[in-house]
PDB file of N, CA and C in Angstrom:
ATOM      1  N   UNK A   1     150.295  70.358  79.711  1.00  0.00           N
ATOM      2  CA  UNK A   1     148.980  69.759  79.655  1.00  0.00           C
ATOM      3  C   UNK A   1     148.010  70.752  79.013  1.00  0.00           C
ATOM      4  N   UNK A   2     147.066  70.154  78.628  1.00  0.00           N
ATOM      5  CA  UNK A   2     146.168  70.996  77.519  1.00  0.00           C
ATOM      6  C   UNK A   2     144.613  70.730  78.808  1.00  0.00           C
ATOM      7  N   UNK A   3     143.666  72.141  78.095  1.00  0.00           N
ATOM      8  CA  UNK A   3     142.736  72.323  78.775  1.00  0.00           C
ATOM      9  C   UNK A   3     141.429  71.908  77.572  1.00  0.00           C
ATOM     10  N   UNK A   4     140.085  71.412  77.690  1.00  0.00           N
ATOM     11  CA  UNK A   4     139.064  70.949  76.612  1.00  0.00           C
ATOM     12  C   UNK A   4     138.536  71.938  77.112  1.00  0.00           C
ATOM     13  N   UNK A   5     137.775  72.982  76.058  1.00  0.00           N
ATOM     14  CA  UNK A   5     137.130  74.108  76.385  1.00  0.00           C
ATOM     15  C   UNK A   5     135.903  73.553  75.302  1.00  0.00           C
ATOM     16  N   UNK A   6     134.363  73.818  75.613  1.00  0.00           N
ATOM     17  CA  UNK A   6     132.883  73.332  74.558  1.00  0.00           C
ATOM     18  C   UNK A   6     132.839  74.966  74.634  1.00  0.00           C
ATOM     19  N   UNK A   7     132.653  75.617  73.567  1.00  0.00           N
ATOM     20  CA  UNK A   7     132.266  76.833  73.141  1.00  0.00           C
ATOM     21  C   UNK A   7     130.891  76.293  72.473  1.00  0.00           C
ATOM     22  N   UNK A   8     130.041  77.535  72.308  1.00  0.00           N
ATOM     23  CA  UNK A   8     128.989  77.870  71.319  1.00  0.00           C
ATOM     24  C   UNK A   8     129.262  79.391  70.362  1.00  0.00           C
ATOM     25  N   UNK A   9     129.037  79.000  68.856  1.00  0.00           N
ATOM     26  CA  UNK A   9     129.048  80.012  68.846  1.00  0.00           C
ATOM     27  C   UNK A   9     127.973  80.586  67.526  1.00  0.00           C
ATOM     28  N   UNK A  10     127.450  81.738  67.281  1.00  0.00           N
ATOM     29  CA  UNK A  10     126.262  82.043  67.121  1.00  0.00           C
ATOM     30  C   UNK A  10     126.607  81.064  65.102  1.00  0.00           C
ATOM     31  N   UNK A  11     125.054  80.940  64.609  1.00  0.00           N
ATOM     32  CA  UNK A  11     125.597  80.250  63.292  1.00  0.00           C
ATOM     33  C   UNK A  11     126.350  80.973  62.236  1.00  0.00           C
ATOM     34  N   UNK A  12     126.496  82.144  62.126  1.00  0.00           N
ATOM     35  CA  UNK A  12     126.984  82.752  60.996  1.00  0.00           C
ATOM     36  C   UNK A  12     128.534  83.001  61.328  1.00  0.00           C
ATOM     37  N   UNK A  13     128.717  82.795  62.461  1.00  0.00           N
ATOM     38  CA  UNK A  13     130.176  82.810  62.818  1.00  0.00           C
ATOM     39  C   UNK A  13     130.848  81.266  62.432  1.00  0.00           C
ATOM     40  N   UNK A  14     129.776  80.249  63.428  1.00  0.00           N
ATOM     41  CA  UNK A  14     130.108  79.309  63.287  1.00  0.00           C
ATOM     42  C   UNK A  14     130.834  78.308  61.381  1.00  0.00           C
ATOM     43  N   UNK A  15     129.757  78.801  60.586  1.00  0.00           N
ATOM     44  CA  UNK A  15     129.931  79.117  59.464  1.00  0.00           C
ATOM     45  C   UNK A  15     131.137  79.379  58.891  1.00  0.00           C
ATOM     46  N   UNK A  16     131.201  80.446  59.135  1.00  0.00           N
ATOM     47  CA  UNK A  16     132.240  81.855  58.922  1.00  0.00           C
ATOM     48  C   UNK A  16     133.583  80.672  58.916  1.00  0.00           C
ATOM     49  N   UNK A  17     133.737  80.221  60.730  1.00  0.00           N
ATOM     50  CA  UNK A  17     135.190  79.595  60.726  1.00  0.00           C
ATOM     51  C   UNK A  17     135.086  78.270  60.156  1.00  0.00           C
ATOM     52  N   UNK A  18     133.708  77.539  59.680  1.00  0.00           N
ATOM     53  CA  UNK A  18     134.350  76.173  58.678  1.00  0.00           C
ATOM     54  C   UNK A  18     134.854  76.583  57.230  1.00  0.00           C
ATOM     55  N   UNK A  19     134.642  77.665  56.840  1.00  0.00           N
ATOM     56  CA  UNK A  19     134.888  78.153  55.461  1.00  0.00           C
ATOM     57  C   UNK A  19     136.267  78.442  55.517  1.00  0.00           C
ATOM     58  N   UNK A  20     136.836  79.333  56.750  1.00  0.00           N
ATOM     59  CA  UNK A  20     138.177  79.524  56.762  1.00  0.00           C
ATOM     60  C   UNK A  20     139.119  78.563  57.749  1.00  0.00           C
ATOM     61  N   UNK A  21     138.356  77.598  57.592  1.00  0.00           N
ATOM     62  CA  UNK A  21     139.254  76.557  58.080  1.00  0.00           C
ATOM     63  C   UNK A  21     139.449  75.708  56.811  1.00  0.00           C
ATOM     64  N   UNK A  22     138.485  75.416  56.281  1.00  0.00           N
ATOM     65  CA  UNK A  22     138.603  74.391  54.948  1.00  0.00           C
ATOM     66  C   UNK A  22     139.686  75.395  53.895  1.00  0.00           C
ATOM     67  N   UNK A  23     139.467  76.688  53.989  1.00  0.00           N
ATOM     68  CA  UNK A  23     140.823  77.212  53.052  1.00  0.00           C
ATOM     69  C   UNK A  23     141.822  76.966  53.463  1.00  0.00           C
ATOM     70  N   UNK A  24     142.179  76.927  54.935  1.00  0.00           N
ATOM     71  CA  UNK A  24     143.441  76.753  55.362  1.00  0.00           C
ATOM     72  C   UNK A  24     143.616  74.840  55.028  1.00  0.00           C
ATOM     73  N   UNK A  25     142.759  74.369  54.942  1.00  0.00           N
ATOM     74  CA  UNK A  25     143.235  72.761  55.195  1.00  0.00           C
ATOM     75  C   UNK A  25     143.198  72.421  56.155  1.00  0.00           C
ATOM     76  N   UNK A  26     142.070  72.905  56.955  1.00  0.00           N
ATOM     77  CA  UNK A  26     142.145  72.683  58.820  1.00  0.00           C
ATOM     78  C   UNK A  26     141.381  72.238  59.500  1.00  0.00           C
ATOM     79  N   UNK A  27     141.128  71.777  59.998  1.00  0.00           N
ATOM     80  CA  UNK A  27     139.569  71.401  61.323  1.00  0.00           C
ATOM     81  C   UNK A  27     139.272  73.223  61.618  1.00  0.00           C
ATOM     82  N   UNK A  28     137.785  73.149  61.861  1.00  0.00           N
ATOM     83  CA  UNK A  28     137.627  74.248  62.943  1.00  0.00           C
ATOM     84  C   UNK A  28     138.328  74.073  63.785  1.00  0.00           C
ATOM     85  N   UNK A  29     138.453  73.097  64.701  1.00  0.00           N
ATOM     86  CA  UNK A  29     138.214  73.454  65.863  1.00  0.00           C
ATOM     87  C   UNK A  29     139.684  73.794  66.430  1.00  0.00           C
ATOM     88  N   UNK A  30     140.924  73.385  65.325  1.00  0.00           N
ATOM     89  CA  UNK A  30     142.226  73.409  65.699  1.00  0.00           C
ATOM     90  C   UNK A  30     142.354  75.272  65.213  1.00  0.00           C
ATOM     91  N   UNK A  31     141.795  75.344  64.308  1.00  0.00           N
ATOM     92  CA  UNK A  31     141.633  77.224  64.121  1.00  0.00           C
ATOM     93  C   UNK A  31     141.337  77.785  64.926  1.00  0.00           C
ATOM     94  N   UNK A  32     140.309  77.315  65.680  1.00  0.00           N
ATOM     95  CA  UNK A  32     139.514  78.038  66.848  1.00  0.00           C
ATOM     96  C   UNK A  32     140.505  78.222  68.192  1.00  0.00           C
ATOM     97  N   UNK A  33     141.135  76.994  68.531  1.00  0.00           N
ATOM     98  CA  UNK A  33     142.426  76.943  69.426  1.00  0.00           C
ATOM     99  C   UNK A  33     143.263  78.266  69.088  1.00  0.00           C
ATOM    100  N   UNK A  34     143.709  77.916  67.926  1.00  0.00           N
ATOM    101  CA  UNK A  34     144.926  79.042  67.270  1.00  0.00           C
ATOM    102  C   UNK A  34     144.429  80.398  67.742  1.00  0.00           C
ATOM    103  N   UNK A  35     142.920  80.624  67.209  1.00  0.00           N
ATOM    104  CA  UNK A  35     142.285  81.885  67.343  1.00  0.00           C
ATOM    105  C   UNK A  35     142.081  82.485  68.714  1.00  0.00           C
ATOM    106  N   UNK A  36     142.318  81.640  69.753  1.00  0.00           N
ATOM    107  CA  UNK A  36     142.078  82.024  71.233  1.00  0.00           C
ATOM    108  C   UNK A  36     143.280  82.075  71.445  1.00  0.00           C
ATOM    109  N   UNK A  37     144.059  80.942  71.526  1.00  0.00           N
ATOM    110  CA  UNK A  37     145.324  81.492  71.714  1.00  0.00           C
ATOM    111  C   UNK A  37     146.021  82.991  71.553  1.00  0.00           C
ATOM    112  N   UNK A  38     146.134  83.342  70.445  1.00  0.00           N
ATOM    113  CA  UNK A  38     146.739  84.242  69.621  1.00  0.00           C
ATOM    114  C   UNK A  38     146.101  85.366  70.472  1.00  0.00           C
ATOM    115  N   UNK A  39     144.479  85.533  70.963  1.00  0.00           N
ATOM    116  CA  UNK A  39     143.951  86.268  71.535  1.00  0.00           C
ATOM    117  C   UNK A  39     144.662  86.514  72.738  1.00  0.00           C
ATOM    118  N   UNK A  40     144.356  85.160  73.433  1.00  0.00           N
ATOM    119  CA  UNK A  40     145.180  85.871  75.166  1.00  0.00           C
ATOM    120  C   UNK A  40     147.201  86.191  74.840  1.00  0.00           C
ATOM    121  N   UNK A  41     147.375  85.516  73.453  1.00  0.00           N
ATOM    122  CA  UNK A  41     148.746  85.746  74.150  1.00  0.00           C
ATOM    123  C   UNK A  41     149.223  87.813  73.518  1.00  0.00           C
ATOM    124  N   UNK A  42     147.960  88.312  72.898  1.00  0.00           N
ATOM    125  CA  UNK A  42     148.199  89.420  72.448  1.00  0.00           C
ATOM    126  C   UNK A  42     147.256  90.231  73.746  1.00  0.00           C
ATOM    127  N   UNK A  43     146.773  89.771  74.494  1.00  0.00           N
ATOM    128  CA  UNK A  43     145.967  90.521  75.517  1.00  0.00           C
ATOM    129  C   UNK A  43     147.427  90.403  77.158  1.00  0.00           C
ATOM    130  N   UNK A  44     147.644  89.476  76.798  1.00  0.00           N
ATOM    131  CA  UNK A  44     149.020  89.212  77.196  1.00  0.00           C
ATOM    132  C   UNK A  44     150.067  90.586  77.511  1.00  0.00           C
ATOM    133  N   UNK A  45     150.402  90.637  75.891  1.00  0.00           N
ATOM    134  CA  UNK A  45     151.274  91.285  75.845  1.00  0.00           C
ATOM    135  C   UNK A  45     150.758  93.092  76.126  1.00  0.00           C
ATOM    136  N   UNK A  46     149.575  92.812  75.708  1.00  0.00           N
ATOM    137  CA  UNK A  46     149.168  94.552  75.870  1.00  0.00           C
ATOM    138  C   UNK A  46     148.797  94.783  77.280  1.00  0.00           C
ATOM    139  N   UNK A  47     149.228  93.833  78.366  1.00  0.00           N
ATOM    140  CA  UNK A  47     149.009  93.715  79.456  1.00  0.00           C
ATOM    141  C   UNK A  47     147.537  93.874  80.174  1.00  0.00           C
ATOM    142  N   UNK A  48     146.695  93.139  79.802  1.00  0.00           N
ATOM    143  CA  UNK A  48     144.981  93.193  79.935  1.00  0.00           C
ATOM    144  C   UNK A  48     144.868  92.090  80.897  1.00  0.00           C
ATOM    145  N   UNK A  49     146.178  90.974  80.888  1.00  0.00           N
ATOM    146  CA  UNK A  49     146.016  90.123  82.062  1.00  0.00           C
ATOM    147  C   UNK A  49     147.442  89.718  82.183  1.00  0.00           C
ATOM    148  N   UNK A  50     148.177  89.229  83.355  1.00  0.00           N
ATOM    149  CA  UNK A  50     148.933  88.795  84.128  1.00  0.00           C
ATOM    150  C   UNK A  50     149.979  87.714  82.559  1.00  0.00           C
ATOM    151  N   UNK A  51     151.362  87.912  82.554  1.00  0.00           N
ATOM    152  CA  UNK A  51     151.980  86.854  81.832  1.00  0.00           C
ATOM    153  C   UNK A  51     151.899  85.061  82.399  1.00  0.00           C
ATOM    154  N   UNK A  52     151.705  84.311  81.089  1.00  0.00           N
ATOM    155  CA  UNK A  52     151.264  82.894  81.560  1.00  0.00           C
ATOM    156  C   UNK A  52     153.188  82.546  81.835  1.00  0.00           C
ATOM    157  N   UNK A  53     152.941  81.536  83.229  1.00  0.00           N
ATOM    158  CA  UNK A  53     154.116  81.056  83.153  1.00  0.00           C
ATOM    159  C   UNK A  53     154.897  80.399  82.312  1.00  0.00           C
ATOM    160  N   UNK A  54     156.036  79.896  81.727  1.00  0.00           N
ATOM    161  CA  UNK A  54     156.681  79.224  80.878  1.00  0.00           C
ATOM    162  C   UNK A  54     156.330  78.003  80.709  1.00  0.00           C
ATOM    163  N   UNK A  55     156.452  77.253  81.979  1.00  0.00           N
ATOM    164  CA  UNK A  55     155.544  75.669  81.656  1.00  0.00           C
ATOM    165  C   UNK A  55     154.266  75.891  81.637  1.00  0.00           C
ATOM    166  N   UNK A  56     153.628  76.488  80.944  1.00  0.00           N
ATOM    167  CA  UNK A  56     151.833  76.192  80.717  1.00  0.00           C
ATOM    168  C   UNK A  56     151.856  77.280  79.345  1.00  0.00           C
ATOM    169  N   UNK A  57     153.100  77.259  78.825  1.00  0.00           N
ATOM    170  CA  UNK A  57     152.904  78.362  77.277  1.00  0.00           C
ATOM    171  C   UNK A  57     152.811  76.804  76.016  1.00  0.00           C
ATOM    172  N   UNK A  58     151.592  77.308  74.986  1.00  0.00           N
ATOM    173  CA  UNK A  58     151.870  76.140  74.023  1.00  0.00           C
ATOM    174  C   UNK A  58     152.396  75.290  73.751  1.00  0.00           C
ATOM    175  N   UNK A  59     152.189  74.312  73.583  1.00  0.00           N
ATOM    176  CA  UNK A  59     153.067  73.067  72.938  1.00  0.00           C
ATOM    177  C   UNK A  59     151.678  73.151  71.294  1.00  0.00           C
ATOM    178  N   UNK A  60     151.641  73.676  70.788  1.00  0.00           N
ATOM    179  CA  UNK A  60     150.066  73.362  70.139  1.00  0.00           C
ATOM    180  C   UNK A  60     151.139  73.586  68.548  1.00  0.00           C
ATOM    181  N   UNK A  61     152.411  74.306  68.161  1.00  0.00           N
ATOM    182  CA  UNK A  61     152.787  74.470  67.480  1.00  0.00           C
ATOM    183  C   UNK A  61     152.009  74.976  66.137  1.00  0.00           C
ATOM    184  N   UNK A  62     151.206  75.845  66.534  1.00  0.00           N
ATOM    185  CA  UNK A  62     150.321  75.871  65.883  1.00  0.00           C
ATOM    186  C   UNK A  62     150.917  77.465  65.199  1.00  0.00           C
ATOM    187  N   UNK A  63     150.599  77.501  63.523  1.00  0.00           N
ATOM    188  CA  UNK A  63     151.029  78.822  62.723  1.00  0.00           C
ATOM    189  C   UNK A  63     151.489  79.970  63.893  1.00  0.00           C
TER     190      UNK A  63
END
């Protein structure tokens, strides 16, 4: 199961990720997923928080 997270984020960022989403061919907001993801699962590994169990790891198949 998936979680809906409403972020804000300041405009020049906001910006920032429609530009590098439209290069990729992407929605923001599926980049933005990718981009958090990728975050906890490397905060993850450098051990900054606890490993996520196996049933609650991605299904998002995402790059």
């Amino acid at each position: 199961m998936s979680k809906r997270y409403n972020i804000t984020l300041p405009d020049g960022i906001a910006e920032a990720l429609e530009q590098w989403a439209e290069g990729e061919k992407n929605k923001p907001s599926t980049l933005a997923a990718f981009l958090v993801e990728s975050a906890v699962r490397q905060a993850i590994d450098q051990g900054k928080i606890a490993p996520i169990n196996p049933g609650q790891q991605s299904t998002s198949g995402s790059k």
